[in-house]
Protein backbone atom coordinates (compact mmCIF):
# COMPACT_ATOMS: atom_id res chain seq x y z
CA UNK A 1 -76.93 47.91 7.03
CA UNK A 2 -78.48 45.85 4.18
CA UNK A 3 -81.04 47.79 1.78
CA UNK A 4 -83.73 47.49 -0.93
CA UNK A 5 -83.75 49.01 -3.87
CA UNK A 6 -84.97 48.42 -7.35
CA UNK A 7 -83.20 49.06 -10.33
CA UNK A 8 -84.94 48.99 -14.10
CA UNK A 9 -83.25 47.72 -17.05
CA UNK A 10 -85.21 47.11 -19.91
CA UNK A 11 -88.21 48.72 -18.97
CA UNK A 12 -88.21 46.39 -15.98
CA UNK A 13 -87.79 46.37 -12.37
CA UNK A 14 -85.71 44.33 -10.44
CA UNK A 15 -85.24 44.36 -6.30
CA UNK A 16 -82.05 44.19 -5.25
CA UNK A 17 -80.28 44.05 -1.76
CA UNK A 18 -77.16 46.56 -1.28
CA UNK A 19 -74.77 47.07 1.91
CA UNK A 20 -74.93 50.93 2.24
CA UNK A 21 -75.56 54.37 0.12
CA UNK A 22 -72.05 53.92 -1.59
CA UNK A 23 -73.19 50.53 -2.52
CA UNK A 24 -76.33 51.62 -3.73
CA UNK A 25 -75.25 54.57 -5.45
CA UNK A 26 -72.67 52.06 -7.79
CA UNK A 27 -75.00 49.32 -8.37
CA UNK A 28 -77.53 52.16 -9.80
CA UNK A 29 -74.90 53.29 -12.38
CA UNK A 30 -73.73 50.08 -12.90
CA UNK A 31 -77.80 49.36 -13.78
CA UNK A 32 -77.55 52.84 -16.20
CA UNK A 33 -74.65 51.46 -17.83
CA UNK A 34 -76.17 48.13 -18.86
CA UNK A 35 -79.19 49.24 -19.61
CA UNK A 36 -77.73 52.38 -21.89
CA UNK A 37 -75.60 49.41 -23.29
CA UNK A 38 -78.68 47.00 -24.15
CA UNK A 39 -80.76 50.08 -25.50
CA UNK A 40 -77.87 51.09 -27.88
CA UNK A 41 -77.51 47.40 -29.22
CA UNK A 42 -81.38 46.76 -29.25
CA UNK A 43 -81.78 50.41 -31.11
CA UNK A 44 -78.39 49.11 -33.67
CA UNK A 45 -80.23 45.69 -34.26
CA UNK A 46 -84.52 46.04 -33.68
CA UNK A 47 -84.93 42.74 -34.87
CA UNK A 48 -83.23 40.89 -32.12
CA UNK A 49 -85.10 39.50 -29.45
CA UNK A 50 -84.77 41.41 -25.78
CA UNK A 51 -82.62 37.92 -24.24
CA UNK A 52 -80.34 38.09 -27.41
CA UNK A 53 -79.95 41.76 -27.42
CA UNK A 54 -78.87 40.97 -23.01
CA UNK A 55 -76.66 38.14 -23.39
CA UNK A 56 -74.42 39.89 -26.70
CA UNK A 57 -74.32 42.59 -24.37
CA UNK A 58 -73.23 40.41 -21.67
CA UNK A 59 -70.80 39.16 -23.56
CA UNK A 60 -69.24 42.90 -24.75
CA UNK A 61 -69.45 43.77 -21.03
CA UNK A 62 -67.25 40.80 -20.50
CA UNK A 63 -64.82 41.41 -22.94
CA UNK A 64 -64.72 45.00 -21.85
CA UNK A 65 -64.03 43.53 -18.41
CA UNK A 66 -61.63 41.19 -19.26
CA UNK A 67 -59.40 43.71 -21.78
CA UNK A 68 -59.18 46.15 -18.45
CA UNK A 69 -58.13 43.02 -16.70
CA UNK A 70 -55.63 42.25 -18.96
CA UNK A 71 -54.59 45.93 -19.22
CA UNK A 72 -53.88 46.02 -15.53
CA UNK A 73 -52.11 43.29 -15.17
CA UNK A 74 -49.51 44.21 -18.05
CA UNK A 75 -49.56 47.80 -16.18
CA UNK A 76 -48.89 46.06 -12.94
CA UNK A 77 -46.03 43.95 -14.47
CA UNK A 78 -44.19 46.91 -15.97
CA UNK A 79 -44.30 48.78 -12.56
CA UNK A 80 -43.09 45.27 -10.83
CA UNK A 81 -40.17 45.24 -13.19
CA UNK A 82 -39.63 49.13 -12.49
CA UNK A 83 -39.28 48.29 -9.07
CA UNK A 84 -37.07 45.46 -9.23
CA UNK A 85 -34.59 47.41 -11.47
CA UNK A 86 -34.81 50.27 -8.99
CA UNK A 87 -34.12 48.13 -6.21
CA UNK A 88 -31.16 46.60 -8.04
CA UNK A 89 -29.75 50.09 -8.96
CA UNK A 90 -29.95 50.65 -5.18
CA UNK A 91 -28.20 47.88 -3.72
CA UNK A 92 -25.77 48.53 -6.23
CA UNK A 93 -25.34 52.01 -5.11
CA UNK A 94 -24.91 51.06 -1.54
């Protein structure tokens, strides 16, 4: 069942809609996280305006995303090639 919450980045509130108390639970760390993240740039550059200080951290948040990404899909192709020398090793065996 479909909630309302509000979150509050930036010294702002926003209303959001989440599925169920697991949902809600992640989306309000996931709200911690960027906010700690925008505080910590904001507090490492004061002279930036608020939207700058969001969309840099937007963009580290992204390129924190997409080096996990990338990270699990080099994991995920070492453990594909594991597999496929296992499985030759076996049908050699048999």
């Amino acid at each position: 069942m479909e909630r309302s919450i509000r979150i509050r980045i930036l010294n702002r509130d926003y209303p959001l809609i989440v599925g169920d108390e697991e949902d809600e639970l992640m989306t309000r760390r996931m709200a911690a996280y960027v906010n700690e993240k925008i505080e910590s740039f904001r507090k490492a550059h004061p002279e930036q305006p608020e939207l700058t200080a969001a969309v840099i951290t937007a963009l580290a948040l992204a390129e924190e995303l997409f080096a996990l990404r990338e990270e699990g899909n080099d994991a995920l192709g070492e453990l594909n090639t594991s597999l496929d020398e296992l499985a030759d090793k076996l049908a050699a065996a048999l």
